[in-house]
Protein backbone atom coordinates (compact mmCIF):
# COMPACT_ATOMS: atom_id res chain seq x y z
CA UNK A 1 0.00 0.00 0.00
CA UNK A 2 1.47 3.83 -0.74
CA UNK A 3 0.26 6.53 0.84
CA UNK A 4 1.07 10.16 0.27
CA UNK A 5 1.21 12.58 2.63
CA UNK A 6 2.59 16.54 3.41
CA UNK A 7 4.45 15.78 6.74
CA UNK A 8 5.62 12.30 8.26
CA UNK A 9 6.24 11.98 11.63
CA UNK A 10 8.34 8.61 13.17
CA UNK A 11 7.78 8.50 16.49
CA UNK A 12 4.93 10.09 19.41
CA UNK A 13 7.32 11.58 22.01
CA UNK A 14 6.95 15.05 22.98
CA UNK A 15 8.51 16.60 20.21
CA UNK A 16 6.34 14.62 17.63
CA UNK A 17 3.33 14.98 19.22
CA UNK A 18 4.04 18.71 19.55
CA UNK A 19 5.17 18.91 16.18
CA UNK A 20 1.88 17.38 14.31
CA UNK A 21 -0.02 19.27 17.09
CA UNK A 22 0.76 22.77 14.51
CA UNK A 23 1.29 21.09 11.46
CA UNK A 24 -1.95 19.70 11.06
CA UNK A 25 -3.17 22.84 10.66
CA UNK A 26 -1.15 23.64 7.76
CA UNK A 27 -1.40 19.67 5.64
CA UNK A 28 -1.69 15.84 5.58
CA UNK A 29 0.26 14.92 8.80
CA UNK A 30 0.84 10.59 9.10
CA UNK A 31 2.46 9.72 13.05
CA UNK A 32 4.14 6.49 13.16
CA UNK A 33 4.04 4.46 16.79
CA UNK A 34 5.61 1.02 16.65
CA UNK A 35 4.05 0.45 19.80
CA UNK A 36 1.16 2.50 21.30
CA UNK A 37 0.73 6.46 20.44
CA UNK A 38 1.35 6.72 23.42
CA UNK A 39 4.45 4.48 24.74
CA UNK A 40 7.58 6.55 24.44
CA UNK A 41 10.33 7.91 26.81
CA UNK A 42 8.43 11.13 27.14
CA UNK A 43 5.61 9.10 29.15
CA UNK A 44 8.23 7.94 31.82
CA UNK A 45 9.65 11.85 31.97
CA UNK A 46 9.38 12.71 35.89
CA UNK A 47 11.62 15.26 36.63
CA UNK A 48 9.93 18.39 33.68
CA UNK A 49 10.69 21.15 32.07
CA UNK A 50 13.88 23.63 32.72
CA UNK A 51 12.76 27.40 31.78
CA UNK A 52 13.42 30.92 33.20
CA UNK A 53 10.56 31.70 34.37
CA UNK A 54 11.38 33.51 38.14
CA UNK A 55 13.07 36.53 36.14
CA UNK A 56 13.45 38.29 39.76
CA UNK A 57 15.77 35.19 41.20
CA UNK A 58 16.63 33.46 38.01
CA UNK A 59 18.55 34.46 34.34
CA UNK A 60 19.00 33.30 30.75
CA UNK A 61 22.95 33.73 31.40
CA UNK A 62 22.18 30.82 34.54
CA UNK A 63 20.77 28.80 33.07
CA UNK A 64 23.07 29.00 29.83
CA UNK A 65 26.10 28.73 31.98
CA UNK A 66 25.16 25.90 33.78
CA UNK A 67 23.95 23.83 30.37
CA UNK A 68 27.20 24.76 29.62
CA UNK A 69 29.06 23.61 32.61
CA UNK A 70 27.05 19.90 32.53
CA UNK A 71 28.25 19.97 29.01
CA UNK A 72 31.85 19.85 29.31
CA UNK A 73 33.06 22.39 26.98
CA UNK A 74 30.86 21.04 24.24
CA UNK A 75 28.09 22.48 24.00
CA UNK A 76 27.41 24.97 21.42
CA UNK A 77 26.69 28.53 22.96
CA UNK A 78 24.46 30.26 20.42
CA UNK A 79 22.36 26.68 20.26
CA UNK A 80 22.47 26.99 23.68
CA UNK A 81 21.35 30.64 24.15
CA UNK A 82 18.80 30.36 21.63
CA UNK A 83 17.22 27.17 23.06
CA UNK A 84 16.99 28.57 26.58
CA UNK A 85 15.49 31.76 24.94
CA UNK A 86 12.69 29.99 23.58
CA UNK A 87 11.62 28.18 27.23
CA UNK A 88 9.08 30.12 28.18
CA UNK A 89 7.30 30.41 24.94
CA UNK A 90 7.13 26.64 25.14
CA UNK A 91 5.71 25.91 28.47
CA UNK A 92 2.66 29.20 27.59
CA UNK A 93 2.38 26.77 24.56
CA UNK A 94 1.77 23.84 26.27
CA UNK A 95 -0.56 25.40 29.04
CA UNK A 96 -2.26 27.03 26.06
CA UNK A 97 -2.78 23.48 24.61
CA UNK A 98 -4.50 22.20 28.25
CA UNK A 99 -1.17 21.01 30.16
CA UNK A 100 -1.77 21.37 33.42
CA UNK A 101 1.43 22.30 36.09
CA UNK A 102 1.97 22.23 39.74
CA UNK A 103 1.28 25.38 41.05
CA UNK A 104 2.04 26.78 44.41
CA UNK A 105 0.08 27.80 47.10
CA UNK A 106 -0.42 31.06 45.65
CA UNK A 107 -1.38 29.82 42.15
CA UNK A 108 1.77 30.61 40.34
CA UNK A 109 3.88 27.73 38.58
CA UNK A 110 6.31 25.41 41.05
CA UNK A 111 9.49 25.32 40.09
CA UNK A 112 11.96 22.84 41.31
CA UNK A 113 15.55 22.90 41.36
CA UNK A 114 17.52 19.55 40.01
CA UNK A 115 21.46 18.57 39.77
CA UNK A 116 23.06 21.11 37.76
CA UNK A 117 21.15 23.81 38.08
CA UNK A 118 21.59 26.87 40.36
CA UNK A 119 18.42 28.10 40.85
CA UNK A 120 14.81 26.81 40.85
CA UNK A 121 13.38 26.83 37.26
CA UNK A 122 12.11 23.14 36.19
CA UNK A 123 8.35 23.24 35.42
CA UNK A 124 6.96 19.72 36.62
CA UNK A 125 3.15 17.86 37.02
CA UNK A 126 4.13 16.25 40.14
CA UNK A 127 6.52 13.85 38.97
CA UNK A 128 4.52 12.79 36.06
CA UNK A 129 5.77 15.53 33.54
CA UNK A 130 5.67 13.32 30.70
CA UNK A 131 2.83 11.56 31.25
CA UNK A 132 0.91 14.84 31.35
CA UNK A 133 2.65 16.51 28.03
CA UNK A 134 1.94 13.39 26.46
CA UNK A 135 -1.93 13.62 27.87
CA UNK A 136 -2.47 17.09 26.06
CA UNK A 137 -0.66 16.68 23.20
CA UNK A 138 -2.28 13.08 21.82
CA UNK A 139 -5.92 14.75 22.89
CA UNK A 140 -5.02 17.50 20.55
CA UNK A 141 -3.64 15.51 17.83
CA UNK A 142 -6.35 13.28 18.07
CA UNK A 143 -9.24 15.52 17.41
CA UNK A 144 -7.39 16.65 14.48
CA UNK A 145 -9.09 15.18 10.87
CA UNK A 146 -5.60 15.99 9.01
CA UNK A 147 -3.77 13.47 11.17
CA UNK A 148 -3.72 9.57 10.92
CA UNK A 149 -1.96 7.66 13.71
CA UNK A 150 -0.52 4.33 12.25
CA UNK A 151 -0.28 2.15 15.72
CA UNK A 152 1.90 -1.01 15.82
CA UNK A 153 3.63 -0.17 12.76
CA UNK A 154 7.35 -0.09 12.48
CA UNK A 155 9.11 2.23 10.89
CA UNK A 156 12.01 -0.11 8.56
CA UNK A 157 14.06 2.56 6.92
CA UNK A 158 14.07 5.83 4.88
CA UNK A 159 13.03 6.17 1.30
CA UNK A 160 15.68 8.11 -0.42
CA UNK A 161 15.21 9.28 -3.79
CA UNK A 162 17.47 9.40 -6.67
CA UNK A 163 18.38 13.11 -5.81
CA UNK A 164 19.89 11.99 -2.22
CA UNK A 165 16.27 13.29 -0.54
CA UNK A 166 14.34 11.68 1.85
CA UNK A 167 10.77 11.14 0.43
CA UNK A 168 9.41 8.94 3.59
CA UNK A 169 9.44 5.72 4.47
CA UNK A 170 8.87 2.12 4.86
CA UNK A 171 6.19 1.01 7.44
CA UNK A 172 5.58 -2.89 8.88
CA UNK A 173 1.91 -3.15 10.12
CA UNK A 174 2.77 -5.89 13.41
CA UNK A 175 -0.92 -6.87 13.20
CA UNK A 176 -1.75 -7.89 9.61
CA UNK A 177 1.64 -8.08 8.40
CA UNK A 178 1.71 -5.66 5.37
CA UNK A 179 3.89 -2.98 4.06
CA UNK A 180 2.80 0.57 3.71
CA UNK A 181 5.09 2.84 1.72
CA UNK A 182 4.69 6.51 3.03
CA UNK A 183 5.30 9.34 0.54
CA UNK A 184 5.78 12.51 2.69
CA UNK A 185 6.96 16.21 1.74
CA UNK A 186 9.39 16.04 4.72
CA UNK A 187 10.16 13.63 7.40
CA UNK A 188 10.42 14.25 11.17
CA UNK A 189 12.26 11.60 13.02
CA UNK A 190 11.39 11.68 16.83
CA UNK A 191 11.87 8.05 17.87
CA UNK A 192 13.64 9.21 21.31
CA UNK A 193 16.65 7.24 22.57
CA UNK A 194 18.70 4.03 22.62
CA UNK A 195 18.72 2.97 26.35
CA UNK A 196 17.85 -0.63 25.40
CA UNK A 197 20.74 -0.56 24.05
CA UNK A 198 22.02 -1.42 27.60
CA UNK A 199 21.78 -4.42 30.44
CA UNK A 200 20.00 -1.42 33.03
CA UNK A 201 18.17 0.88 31.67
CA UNK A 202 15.08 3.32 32.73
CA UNK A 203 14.02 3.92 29.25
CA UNK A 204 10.65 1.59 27.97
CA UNK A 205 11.04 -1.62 26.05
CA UNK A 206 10.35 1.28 22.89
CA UNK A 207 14.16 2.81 23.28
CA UNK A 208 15.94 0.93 20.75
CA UNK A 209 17.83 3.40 18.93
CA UNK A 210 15.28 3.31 15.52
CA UNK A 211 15.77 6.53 14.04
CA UNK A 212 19.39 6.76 14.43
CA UNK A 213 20.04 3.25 12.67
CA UNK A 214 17.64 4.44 10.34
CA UNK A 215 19.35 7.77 9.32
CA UNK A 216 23.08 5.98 9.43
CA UNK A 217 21.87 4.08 6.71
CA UNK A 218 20.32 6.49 4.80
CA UNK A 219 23.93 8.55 5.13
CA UNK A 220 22.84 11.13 7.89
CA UNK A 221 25.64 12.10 9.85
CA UNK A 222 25.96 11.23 13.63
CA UNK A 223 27.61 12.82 16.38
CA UNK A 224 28.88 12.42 19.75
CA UNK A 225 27.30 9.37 20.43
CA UNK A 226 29.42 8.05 22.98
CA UNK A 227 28.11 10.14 25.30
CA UNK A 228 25.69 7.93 27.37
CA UNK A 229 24.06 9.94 29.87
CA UNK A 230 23.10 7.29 33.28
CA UNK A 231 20.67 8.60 35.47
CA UNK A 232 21.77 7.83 39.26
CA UNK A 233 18.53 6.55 40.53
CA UNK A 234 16.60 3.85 39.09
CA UNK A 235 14.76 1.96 41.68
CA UNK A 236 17.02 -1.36 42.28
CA UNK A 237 14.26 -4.22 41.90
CA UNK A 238 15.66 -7.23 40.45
CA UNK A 239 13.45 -9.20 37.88
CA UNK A 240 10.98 -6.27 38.41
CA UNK A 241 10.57 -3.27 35.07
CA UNK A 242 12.54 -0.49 35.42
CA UNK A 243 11.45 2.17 37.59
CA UNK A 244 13.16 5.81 37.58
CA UNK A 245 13.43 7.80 41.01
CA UNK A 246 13.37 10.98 39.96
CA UNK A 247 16.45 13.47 40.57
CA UNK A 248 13.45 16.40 42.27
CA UNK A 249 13.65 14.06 45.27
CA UNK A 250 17.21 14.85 45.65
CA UNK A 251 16.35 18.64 44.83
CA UNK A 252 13.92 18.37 47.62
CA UNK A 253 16.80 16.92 50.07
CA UNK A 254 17.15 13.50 49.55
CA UNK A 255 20.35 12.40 50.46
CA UNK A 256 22.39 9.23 48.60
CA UNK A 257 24.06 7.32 51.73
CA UNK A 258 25.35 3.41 51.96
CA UNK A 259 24.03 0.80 53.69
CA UNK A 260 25.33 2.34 57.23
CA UNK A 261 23.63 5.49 56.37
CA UNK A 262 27.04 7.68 55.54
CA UNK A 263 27.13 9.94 52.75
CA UNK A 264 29.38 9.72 49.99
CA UNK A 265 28.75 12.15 47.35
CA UNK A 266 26.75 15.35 46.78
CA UNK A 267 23.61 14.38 45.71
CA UNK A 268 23.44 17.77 43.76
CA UNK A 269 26.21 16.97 40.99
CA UNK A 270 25.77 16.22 37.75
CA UNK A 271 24.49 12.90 36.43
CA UNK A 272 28.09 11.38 35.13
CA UNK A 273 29.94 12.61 38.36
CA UNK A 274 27.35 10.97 40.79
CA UNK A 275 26.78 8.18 39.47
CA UNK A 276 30.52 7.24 39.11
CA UNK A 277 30.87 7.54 42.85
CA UNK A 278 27.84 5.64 43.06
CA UNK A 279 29.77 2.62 40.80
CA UNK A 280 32.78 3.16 42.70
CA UNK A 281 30.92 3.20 46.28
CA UNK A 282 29.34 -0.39 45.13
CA UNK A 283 32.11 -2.01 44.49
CA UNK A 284 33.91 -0.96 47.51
CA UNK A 285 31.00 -2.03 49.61
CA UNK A 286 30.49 -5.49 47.26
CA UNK A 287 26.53 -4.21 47.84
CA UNK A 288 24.05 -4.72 44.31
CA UNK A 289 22.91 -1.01 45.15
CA UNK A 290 22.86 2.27 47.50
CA UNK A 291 20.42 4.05 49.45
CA UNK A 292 18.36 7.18 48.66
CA UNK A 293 17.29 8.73 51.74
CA UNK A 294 14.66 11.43 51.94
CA UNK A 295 13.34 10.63 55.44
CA UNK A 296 12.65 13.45 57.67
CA UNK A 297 12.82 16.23 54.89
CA UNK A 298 11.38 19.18 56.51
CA UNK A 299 8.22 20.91 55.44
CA UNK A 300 7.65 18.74 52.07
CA UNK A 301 4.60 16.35 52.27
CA UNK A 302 6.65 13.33 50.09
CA UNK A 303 2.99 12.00 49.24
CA UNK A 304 1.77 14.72 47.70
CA UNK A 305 4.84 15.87 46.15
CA UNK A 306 5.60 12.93 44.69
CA UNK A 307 2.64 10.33 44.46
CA UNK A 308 4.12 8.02 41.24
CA UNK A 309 7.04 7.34 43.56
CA UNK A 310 5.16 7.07 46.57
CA UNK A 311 3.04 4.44 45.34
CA UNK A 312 5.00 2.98 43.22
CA UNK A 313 7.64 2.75 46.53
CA UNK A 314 4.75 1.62 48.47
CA UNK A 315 3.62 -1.03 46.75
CA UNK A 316 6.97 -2.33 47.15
CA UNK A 317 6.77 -2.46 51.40
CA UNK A 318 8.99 1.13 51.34
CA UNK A 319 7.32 3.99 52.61
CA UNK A 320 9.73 6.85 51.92
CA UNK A 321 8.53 8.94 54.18
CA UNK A 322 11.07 6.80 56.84
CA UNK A 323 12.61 4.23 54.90
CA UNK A 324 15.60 4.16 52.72
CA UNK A 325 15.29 3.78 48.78
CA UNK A 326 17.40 1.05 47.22
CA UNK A 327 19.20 2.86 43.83
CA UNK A 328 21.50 1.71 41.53
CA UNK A 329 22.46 3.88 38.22
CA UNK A 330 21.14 3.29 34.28
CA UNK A 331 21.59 4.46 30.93
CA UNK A 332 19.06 7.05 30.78
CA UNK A 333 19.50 9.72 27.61
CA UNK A 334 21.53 9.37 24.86
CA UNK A 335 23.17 12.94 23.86
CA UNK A 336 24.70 12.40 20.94
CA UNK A 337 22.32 11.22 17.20
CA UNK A 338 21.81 12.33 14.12
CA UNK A 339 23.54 15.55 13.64
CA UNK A 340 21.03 18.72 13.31
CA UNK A 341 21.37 22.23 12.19
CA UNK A 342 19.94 24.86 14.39
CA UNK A 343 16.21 24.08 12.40
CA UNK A 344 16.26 20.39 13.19
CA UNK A 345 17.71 19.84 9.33
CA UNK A 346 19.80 16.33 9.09
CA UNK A 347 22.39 16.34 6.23
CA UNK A 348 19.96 14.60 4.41
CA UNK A 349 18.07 16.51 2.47
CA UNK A 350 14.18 16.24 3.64
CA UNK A 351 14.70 14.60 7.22
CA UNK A 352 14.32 16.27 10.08
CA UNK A 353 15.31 14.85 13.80
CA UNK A 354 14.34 16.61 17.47
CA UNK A 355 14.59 15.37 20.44
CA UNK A 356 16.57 12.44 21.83
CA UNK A 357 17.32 11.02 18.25
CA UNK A 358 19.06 14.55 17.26
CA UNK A 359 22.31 16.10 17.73
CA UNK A 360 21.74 19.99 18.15
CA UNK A 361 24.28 21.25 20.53
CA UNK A 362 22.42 21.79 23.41
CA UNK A 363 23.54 19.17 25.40
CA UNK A 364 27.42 19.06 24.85
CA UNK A 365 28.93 16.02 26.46
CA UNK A 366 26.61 15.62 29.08
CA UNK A 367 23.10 16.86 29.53
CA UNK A 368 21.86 19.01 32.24
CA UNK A 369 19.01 17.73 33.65
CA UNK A 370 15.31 18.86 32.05
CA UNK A 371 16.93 20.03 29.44
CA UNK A 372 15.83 17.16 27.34
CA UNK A 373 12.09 18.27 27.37
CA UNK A 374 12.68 21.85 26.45
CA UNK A 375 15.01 20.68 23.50
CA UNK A 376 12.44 18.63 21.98
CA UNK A 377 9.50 21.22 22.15
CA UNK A 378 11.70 24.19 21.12
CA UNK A 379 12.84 22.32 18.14
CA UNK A 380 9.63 20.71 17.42
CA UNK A 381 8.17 24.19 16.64
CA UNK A 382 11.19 25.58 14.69
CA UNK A 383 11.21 22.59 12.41
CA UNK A 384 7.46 23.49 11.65
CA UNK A 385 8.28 27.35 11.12
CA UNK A 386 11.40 26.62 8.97
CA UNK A 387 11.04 22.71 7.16
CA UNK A 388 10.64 22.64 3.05
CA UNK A 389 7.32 20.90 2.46
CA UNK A 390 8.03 19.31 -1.39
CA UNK A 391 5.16 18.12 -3.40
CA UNK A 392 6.36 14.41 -4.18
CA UNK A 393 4.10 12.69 -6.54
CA UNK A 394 6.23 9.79 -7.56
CA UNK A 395 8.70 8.01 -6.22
CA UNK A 396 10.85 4.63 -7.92
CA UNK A 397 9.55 1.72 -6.40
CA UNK A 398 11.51 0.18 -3.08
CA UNK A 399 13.04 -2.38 -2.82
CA UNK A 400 11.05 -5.56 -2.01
CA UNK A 401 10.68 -5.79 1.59
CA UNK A 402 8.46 -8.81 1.50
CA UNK A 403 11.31 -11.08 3.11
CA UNK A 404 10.16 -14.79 2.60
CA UNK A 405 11.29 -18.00 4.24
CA UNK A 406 11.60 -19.78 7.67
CA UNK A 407 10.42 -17.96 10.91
CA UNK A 408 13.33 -16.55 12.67
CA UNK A 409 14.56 -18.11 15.45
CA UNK A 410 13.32 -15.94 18.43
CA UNK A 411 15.81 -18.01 21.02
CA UNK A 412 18.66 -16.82 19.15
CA UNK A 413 17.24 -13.42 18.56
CA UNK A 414 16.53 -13.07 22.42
CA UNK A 415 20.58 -14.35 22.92
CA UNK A 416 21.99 -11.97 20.42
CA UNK A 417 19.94 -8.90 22.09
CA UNK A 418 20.76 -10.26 25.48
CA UNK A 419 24.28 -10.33 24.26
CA UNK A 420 24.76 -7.11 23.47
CA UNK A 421 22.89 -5.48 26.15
CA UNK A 422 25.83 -7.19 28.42
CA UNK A 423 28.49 -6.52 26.45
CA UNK A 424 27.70 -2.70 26.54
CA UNK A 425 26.69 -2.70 29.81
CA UNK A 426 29.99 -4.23 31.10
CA UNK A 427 32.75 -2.82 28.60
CA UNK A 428 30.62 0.87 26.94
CA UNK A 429 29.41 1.77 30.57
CA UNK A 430 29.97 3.86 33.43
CA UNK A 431 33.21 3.34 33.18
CA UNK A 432 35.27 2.60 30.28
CA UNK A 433 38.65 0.91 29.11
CA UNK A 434 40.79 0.43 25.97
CA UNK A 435 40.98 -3.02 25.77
CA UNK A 436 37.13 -3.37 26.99
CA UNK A 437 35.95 -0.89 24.07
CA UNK A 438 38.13 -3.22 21.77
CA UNK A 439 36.54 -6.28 22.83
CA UNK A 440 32.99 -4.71 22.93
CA UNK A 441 33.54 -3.44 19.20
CA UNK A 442 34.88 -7.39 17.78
CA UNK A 443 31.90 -8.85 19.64
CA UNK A 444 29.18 -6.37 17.94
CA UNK A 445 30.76 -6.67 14.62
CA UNK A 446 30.29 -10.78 14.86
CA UNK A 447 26.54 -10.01 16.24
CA UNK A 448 25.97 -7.47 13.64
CA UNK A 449 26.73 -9.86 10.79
CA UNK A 450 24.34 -12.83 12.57
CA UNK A 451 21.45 -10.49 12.69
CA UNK A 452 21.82 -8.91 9.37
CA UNK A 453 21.97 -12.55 8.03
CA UNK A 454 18.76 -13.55 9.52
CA UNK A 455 17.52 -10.20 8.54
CA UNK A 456 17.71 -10.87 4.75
CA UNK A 457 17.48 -14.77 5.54
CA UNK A 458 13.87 -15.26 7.64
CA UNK A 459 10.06 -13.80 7.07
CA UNK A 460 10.17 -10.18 8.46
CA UNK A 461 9.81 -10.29 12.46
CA UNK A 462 9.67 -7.04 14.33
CA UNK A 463 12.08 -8.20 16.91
CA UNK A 464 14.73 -9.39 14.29
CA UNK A 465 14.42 -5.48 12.70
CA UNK A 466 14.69 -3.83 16.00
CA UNK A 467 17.38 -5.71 16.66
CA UNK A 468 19.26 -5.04 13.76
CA UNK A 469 18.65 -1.31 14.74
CA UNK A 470 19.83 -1.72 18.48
CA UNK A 471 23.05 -3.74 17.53
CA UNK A 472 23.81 -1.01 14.97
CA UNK A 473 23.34 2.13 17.33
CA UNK A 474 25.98 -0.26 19.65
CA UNK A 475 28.32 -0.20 17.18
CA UNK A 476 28.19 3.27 16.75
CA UNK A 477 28.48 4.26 20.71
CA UNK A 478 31.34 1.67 20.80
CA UNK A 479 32.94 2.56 17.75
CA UNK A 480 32.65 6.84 18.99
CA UNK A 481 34.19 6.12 22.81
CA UNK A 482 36.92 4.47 20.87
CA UNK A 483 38.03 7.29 18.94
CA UNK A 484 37.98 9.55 21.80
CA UNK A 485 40.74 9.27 23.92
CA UNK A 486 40.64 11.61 27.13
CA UNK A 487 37.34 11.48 29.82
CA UNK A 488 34.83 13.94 29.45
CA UNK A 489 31.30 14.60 30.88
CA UNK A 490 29.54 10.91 30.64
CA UNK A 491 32.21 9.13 28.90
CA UNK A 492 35.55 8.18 31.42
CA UNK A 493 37.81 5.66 29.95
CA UNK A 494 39.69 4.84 32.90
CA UNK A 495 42.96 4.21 30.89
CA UNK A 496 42.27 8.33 29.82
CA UNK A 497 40.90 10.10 33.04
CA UNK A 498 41.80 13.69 32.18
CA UNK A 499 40.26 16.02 30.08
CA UNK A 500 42.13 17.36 26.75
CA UNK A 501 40.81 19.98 25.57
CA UNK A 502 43.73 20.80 23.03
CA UNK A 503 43.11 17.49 21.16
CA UNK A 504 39.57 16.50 21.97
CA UNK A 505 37.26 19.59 22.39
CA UNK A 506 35.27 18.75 19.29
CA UNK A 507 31.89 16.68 18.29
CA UNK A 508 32.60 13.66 17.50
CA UNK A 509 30.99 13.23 13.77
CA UNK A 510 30.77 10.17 11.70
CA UNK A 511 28.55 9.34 8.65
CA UNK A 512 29.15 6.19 6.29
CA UNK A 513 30.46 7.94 3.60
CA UNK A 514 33.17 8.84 5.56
């Protein structure tokens, strides 16, 4: 089946949602969820939003420099300046759309302070931010006539035409097991991050690194994606679904202690610094996890203030009103992707990227925390005011995707995946070396030709082409923390623990041409 359609939009995180939200207005908008419209990282945001909005205690030039400081000497200042310009317009946006805040006793906005930051500015809904951008913006989109969600379909890879432009792409309904060839004027990817990629993870099962692996092969260039952000605090659970604590509680107070109850670190530093010392404190101890403790924090009514956690914490026999949080760390956001101009523009002509799937500049070599929200919205709408709707009316045919033969065999595709997950977790972590990098990079490249064989060999399964995607965006993190040999924001290679700035204070950028 071919469709045609004026925008195409891979993936129902906050900045596609957002993005078909306005463009609807303006054409034929198609959104693409391989799972659920909406099942995306954006759902399990907690922490929200980082804007100036307290102009009497807060600044732009704050919140610049301390993007800036998480980022390591990467980040790139007018991205920066311009993003954090555009923060409040975003959040009236929102509110204007029906998103509804936490406000404080005298009806103004609450704003919480997280790790990085030096003031108060993040804009939350409890700690179910995402959950409640994702609320307004799929009841928006959905009482929109010019948009069709296509649900459990899986985006395979880009169309590119003979010119080198991306006319849309190849879709795999899960349910009746048909193609559907999308012909858009311009393609948004917003398929969010890769944290599946790895053993421990917060992100959903959905986080498989799609629209990256998708726009390497089409020839997009990628940057900086060695830069694995982990989150400190994911609720340590064995066997149990991930479960993020969010980093507010330690804004709040919350302090990170061992078993005996001593503190070890500031609870307030950024991501990659705390949750070293959280790796390191572990294996001194020989304990599976530490403690968050927010017992006894004075004034704040932990219920209220945080009832996902609470209940979720609850339901577990912790109340953390007294009791003490097990926490271990996880790969959390991705900051490098595809590589982005400052209108969302891939160097592929016709694809677009925003949000965790992009490269802007924003986030440097380590992301400040909140930022990620604001990044996608803010680019979201300058995509729409800026992106080249062309009127395609043919394309050449793709190639034949209808793979035929034997079933794959789900075992060995649930061993390869398990495979890699382990392999990055123990060698592309928290901590790096030489010779584990080097070992990391000959296993993928063995697992990369297994899956691509069964790719081409077996009847299409979704699992086989997601993992073909996830083993690919592995290569690509392993293959980037090779190359760069000093330690900076959330990459360390132990055998390099010092920053170099004369040799190494550049993106890291790689595209298969080169």
């Amino acid at each position: 089946m071919r469709i045609f359609v004026d925008y195409l939009v891979i993936g129902s995180g906050a900045a596609g949602l957002f993005f078909a939200s306005k463009a609807s207005e303006r054409g034929k908008v198609a959104i693409v969820a391989k799972r659920g419209r909406r099942e995306s990282n954006t759902l399990y945001a907690q922490g929200g939003i980082a804007a100036v909005l307290d102009k009497k205690r807060d600044s732009l030039d704050s919140h610049v420099e301390d993007t800036l400081s998480s980022g390591a000497g990467l980040c790139h200042f007018e991205t920066v300046r311009g993003i954090v310009s555009e923060g409040e317009g975003v959040i009236r946006d929102l509110m204007e759309l029906g998103a509804r805040f936490t406000v404080d006793d005298q009806g103004e906005l609450s704003l919480a302070r997280e790790g990085g930051h030096e003031f108060a500015r993040v804009i939350r809904a409890d700690d179910m931010t995402g959950r409640e951008v994702v609320r307004t913006l799929v009841t928006i989109v959905e009482s929109q006539p010019q948009v069709t969600f296509f649900d459990q379909h899986f985006a395979v890879d880009l169309l590119i035409d003979g010119l080198g432009q991306c006319c849309g792409a190849i879709l795999f309904d899960s349910k009746k097991a048909e193609w559907v060839e999308v012909i858009a004027g311009m393609t948004l990817l917003s398929t969010g991050g890769c944290g599946q990629v790895f053993l421990h993870t917060t992100n959903p099962r959905v986080a498989s690194g799609d629209g990256v692996a998708m726009g390497w092969r089409a020839g997009a260039r990628v940057a900086n994606m060695e830069f694995i952000q982990f989150h400190p605090t994911m609720f340590y659970d064995p066997g149990e679904p991930s479960f993020l604590i969010t980093e507010a509680l330690r804004g709040y107070g919350a302090k990170l202690v061992d078993r005996g109850g001593g503190e070890f670190i500031d609870p307030l530093m950024t991501r990659d610094i705390v949750s070293r010392a959280i790796v390191r404190k572990m294996r001194q101890t020989q304990d599976p996890c530490v403690y968050l403790d927010a017992a006894g924090l004075d004034g704040i009514d932990l219920q209220s203030r945080f009832p996902n956690i609470y209940q979720y914490c609850f339901g577990r026999g912790i109340d953390i009103k007294k009791d003490l949080l097990p926490v271990v760390p996880a790969a959390h956001y991705s900051c490098g992707g595809l590589l982005t101009d400052d209108l969302g523009q891939t160097s592929v002509p016709g694809l677009y990227a925003a949000g965790e799937v992009s490269m802007t500049g924003l986030h440097g070599a380590n992301r400040l925390a909140s930022n990620s929200l604001l990044e996608a919205l803010v680019f979201a709408r300058r995509i729409l005011q800026s992106a080249k709707v062309l009127k395609r009316k043919y394309v050449s045919e793709s190639e034949n995707y209808n793979k035929s033969g034997e079933p794959p065999d789900l075992d060995m595709t649930s061993e390869l995946k398990h495979c890699t997950r382990e392999v990055m977790w123990e060698d592309v972590g928290i901590e790096r070396t030489d010779s584990g990098l080097l070992r990391a990079e000959g296993v993928l490249v063995e697992l990369l030709e297994k899956v691509e064989s069964v790719y081409e060999c077996s009847r299409t399964n979704i699992d086989v082409i997601e993992l073909r995607n996830l083993i690919s965006v592995a290569r690509l993190i392993t293959t980037s923390a090779r190359s760069r040999l000093e330690s900076r924001g959330c990459h360390y290679n132990v055998d390099h623990p010092t920053r170099d700035d004369l040799n190494w204070q550049r993106d890291t950028i790689v595209s298969k041409k080169d």
